[in-house]
C-alpha atoms as a PDB file:
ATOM      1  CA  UNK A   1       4.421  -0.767 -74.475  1.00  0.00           C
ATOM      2  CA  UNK A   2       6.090   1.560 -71.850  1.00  0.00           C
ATOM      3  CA  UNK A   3       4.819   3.762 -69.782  1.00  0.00           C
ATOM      4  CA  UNK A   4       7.003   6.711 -68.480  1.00  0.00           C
ATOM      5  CA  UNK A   5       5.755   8.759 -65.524  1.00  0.00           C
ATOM      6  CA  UNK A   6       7.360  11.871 -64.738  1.00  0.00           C
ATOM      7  CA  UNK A   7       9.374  11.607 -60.841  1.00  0.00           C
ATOM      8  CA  UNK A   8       6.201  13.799 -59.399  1.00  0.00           C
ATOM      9  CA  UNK A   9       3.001  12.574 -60.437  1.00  0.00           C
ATOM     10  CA  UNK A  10       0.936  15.213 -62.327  1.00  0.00           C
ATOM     11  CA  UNK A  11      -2.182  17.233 -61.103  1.00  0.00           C
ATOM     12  CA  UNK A  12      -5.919  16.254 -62.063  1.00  0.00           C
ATOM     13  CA  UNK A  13      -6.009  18.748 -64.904  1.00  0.00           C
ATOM     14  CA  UNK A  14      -2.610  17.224 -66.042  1.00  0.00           C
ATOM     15  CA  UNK A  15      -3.427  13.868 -66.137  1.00  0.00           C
ATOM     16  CA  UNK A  16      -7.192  14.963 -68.069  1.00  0.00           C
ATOM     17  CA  UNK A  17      -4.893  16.736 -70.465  1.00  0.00           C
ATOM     18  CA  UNK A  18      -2.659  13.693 -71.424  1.00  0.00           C
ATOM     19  CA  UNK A  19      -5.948  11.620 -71.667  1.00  0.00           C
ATOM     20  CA  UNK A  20      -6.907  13.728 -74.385  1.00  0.00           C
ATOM     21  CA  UNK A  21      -3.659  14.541 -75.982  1.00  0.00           C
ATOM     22  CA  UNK A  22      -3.347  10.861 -76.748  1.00  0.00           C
ATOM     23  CA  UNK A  23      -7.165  10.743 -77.822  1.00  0.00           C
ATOM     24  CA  UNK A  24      -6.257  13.433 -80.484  1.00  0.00           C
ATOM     25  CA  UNK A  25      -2.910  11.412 -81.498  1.00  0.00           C
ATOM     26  CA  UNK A  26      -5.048   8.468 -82.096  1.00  0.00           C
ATOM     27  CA  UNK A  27      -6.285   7.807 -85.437  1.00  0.00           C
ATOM     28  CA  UNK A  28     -10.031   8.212 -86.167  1.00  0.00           C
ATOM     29  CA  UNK A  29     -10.297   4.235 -86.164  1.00  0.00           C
ATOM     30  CA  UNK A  30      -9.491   4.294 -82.883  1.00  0.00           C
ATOM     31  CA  UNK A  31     -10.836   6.891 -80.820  1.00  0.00           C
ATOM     32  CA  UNK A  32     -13.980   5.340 -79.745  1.00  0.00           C
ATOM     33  CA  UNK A  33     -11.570   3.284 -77.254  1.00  0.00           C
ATOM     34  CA  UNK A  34     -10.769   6.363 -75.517  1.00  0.00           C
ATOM     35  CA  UNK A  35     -14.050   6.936 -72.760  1.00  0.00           C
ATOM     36  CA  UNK A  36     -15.214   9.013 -70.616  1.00  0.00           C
ATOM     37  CA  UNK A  37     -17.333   7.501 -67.951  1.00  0.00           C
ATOM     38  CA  UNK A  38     -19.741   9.224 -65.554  1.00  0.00           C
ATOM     39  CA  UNK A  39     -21.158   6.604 -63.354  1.00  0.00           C
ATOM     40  CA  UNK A  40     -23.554   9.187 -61.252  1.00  0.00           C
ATOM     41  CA  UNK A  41     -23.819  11.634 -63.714  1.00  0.00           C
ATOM     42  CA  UNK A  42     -23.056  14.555 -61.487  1.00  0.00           C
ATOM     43  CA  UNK A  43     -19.284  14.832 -61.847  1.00  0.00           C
ATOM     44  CA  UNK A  44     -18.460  13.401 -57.961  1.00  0.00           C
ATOM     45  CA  UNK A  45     -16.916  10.693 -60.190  1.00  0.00           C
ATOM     46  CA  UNK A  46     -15.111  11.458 -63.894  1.00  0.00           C
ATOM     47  CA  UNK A  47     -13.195   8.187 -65.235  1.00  0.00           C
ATOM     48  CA  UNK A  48     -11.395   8.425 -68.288  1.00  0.00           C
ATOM     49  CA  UNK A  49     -10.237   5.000 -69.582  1.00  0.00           C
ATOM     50  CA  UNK A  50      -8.429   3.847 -72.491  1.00  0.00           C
ATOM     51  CA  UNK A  51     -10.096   0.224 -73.710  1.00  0.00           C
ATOM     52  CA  UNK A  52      -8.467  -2.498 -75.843  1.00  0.00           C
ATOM     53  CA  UNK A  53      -9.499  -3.534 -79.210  1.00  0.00           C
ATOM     54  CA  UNK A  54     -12.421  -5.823 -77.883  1.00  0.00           C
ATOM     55  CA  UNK A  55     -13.524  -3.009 -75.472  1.00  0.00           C
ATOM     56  CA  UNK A  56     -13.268  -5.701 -72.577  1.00  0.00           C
ATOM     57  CA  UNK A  57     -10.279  -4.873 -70.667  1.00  0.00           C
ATOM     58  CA  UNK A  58      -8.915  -1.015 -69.215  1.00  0.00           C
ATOM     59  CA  UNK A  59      -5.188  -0.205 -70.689  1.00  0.00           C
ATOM     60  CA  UNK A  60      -5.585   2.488 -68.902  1.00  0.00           C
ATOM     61  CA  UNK A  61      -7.968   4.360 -66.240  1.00  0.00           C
ATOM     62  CA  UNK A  62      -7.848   7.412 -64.688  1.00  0.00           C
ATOM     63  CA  UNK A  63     -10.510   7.746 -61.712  1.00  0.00           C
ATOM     64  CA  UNK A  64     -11.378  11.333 -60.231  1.00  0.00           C
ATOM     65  CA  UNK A  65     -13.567  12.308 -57.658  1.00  0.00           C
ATOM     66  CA  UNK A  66     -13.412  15.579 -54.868  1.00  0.00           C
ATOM     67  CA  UNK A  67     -11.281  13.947 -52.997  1.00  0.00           C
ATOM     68  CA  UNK A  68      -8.824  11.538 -54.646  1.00  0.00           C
ATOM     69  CA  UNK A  69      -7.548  10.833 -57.846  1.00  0.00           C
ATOM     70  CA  UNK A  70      -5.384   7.883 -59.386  1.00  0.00           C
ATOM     71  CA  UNK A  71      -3.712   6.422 -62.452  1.00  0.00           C
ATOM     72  CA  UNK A  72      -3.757   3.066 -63.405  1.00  0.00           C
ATOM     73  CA  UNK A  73      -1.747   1.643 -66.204  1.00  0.00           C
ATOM     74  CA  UNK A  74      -2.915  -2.381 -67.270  1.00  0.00           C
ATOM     75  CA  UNK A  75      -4.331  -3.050 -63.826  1.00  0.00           C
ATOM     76  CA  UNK A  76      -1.507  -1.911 -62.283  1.00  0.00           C
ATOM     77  CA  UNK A  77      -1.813   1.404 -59.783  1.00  0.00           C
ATOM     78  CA  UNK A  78       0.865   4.084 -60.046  1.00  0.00           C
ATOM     79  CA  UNK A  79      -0.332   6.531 -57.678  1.00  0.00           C
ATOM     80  CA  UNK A  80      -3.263   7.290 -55.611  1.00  0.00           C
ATOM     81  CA  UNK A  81      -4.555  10.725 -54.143  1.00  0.00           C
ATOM     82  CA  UNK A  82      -6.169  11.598 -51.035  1.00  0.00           C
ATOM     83  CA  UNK A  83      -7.586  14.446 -49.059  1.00  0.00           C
ATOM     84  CA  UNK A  84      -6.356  14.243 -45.573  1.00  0.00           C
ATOM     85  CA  UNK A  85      -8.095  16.498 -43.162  1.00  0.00           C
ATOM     86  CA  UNK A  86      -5.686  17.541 -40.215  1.00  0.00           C
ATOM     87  CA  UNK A  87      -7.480  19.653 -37.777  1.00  0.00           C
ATOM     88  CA  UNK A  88      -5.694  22.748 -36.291  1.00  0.00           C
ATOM     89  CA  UNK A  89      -8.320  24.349 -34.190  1.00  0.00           C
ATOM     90  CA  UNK A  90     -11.382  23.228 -33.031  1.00  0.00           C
ATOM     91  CA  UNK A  91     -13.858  25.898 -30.940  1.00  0.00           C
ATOM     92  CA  UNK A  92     -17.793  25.599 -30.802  1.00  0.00           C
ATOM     93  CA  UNK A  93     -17.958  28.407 -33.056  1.00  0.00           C
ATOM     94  CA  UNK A  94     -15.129  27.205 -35.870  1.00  0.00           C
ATOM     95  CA  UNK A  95     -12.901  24.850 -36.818  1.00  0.00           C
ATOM     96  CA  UNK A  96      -9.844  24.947 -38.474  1.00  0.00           C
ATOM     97  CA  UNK A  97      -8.496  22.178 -40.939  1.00  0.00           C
ATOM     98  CA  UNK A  98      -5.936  21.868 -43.578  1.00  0.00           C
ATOM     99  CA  UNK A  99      -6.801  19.144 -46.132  1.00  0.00           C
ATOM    100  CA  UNK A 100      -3.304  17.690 -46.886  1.00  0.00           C
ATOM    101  CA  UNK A 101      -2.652  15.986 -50.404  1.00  0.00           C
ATOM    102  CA  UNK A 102      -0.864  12.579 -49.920  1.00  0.00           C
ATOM    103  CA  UNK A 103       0.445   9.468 -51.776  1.00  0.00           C
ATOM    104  CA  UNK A 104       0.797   5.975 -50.212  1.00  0.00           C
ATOM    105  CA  UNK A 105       2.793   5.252 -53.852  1.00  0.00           C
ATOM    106  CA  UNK A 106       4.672   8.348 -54.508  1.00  0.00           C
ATOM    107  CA  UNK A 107       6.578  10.259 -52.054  1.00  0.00           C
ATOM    108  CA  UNK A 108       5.623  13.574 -52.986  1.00  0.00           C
ATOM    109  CA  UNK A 109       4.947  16.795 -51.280  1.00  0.00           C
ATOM    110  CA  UNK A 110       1.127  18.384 -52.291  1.00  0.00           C
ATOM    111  CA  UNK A 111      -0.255  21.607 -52.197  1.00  0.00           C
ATOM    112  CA  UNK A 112      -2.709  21.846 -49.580  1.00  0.00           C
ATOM    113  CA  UNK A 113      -5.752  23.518 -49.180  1.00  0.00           C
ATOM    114  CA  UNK A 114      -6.770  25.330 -45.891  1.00  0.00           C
ATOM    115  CA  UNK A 115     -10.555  24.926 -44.758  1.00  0.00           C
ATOM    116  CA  UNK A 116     -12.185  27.131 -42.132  1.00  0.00           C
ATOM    117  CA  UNK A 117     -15.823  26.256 -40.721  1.00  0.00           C
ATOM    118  CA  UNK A 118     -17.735  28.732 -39.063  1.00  0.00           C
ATOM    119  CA  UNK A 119     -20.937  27.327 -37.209  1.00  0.00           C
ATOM    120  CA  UNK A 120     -23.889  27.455 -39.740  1.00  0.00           C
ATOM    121  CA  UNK A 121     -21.728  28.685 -42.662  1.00  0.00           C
ATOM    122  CA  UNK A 122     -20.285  27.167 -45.517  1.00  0.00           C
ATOM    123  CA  UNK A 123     -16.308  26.281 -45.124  1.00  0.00           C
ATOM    124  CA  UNK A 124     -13.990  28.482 -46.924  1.00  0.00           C
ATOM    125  CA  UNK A 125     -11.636  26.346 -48.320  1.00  0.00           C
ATOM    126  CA  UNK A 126      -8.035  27.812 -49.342  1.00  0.00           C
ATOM    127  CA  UNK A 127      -6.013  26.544 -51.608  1.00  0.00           C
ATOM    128  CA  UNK A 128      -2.312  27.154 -50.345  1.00  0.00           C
ATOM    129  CA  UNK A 129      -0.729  26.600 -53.238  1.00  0.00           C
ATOM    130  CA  UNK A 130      -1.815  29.914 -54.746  1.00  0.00           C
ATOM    131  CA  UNK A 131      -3.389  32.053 -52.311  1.00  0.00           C
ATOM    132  CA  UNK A 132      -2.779  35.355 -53.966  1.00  0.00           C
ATOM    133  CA  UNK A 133      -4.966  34.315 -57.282  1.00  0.00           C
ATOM    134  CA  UNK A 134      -7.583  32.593 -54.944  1.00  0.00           C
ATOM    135  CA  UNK A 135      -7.672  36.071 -52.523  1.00  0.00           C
ATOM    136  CA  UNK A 136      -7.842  37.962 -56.031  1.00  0.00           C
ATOM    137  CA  UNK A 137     -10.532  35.935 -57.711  1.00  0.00           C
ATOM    138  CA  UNK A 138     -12.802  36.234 -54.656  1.00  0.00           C
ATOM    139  CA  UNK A 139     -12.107  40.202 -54.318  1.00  0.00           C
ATOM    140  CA  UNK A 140     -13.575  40.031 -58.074  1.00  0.00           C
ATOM    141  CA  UNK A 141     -16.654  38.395 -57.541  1.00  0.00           C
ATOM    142  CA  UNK A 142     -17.066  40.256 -54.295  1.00  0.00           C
ATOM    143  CA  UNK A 143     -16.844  37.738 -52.055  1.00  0.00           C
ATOM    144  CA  UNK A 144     -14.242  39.061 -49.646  1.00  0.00           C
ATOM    145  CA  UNK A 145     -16.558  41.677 -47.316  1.00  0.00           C
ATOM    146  CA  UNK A 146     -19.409  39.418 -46.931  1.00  0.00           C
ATOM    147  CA  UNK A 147     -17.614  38.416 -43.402  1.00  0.00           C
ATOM    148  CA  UNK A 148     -18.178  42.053 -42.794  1.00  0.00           C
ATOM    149  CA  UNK A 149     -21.655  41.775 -42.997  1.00  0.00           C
ATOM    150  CA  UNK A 150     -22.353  38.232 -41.312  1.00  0.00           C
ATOM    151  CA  UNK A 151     -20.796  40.245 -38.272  1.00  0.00           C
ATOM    152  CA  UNK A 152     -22.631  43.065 -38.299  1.00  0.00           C
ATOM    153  CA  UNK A 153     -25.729  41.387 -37.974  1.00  0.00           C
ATOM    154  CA  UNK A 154     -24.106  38.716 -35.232  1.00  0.00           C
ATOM    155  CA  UNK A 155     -23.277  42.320 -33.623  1.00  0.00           C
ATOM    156  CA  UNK A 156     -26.734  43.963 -33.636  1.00  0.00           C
ATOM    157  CA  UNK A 157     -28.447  40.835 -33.001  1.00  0.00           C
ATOM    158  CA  UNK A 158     -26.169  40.342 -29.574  1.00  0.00           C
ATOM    159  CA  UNK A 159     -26.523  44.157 -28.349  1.00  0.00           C
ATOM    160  CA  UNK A 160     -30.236  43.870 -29.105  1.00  0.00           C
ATOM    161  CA  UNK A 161     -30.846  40.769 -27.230  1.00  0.00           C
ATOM    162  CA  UNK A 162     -28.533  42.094 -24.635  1.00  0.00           C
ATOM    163  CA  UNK A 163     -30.948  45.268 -24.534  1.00  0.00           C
ATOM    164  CA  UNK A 164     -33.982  43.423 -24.355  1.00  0.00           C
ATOM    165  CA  UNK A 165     -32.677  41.256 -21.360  1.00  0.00           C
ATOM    166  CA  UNK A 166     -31.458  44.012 -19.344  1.00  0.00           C
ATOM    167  CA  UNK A 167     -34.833  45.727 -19.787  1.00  0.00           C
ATOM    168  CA  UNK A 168     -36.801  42.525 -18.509  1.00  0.00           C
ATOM    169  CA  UNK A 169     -34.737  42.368 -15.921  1.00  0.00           C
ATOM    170  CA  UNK A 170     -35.384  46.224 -14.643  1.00  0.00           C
ATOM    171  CA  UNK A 171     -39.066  45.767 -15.546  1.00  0.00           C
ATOM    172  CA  UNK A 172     -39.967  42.519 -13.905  1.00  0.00           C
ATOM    173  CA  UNK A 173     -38.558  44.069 -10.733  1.00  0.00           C
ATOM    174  CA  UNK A 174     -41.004  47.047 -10.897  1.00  0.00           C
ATOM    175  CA  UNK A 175     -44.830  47.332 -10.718  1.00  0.00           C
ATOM    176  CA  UNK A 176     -44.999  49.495 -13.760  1.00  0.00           C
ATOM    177  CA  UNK A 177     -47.808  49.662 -16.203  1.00  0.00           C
ATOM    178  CA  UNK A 178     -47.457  48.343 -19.714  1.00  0.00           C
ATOM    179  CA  UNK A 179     -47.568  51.413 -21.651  1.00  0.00           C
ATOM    180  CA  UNK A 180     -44.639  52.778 -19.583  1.00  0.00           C
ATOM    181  CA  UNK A 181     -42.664  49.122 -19.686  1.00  0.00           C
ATOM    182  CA  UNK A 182     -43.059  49.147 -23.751  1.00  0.00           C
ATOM    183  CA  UNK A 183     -41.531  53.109 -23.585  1.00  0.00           C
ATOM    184  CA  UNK A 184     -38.760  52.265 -21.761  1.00  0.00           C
ATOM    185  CA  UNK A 185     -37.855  49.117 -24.056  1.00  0.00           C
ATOM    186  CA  UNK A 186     -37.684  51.183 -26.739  1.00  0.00           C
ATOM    187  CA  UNK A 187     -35.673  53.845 -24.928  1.00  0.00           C
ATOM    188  CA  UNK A 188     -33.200  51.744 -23.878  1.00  0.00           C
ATOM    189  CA  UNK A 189     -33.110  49.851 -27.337  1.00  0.00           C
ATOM    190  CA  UNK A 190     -33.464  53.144 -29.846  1.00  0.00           C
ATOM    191  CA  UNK A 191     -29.799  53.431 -29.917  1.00  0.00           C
ATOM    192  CA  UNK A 192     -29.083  50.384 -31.572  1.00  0.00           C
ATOM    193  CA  UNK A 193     -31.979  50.801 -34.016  1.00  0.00           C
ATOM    194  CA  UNK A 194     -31.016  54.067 -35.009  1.00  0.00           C
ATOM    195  CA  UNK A 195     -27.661  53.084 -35.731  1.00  0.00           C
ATOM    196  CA  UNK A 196     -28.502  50.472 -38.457  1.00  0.00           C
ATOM    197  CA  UNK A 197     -31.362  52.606 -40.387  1.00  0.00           C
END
């Protein structure tokens, strides 16, 4: 048996799609030997395997998880994939990465996938191999003005904390009665709380 593999080693989905193109070559007899293992049962790991006649030995296993992937042919390894993170800008706020696909076996260029971290937010991860159908697909479910939002409220929250500090500050210096102190916080503050009603 041979085994040809193309110059640039194929994506995930094209590598699941040979698996099962051979499955449905197979004859009936034998398509119990082709497997699909999920050792956690959560999808973080997918192997599909192709098992000789006793079911003993791998002729071939394919291993994918969310951050590599690789092919192996009779125990023998043709190409691994890996996720590696470069970062581009670090600030306390956000970071900046680009997840880099690499080969130690084939010399290959990836597409890569651009990740941005804000501080208590889930990363936005871009794939930069096809950012015009990723930007699409998010303006279709929506997702594209919730930044909008998220800095709104980072906006109001700042300018009413700023308000409340300046007025503590006047107050404390003055021998002013409560009642009056409480009217003047909310004098000073109205503005903002007009503006988001």
């Amino acid at each position: 048996m041979r085994c040809c593999l193309p110059i640039a080693p194929p994506h995930e989905s094209g590598l699941q799609r040979f698996f099962f193109e051979l499955k449905a070559l197979a004859c009936a007899s034998q398509r119990d030997r082709f497997q699909v293992h999920n050792p956690h049962e959560n999808d973080a790991i997918m192997i599909l395997r192709i098992m000789d006649q006793n079911e003993e030995n791998e002729l071939l296993r394919i291993t994918q998880n969310t951050d590599t992937f690789s092919c192996e042919v009779m125990g023998k390894v043709y190409f691994l994939m890996k996720d590696r993170p470069d970062i581009l800008k670090s600030h306390p706020q956000m970071t900046a990465m680009i997840n880099r696909r690499y080969s130690d076996i084939a010399d290959y260029p990836f597409p890569s996938t651009l990740c941005l971290n804000l501080a208590g937010a889930p990363t936005l991860s871009v794939p930069l191999d096809n950012i015009e159908g990723y930007l699409y697909s998010e303006w279709r479910k929506g997702h594209l003005d919730e930044w909008k939002t998220q800095e709104k409220v980072t906006y109001l929250a700042a300018k009413i904390q700023s308000g409340i500090e300046k007025t503590t500050r006047i107050l404390q210096h003055a021998n002013i009665s409560e009642s009056t102190q409480q009217n003047a916080f909310l004098e000073n503050n109205g503005d903002v709380w007009i503006k988001t009603a």
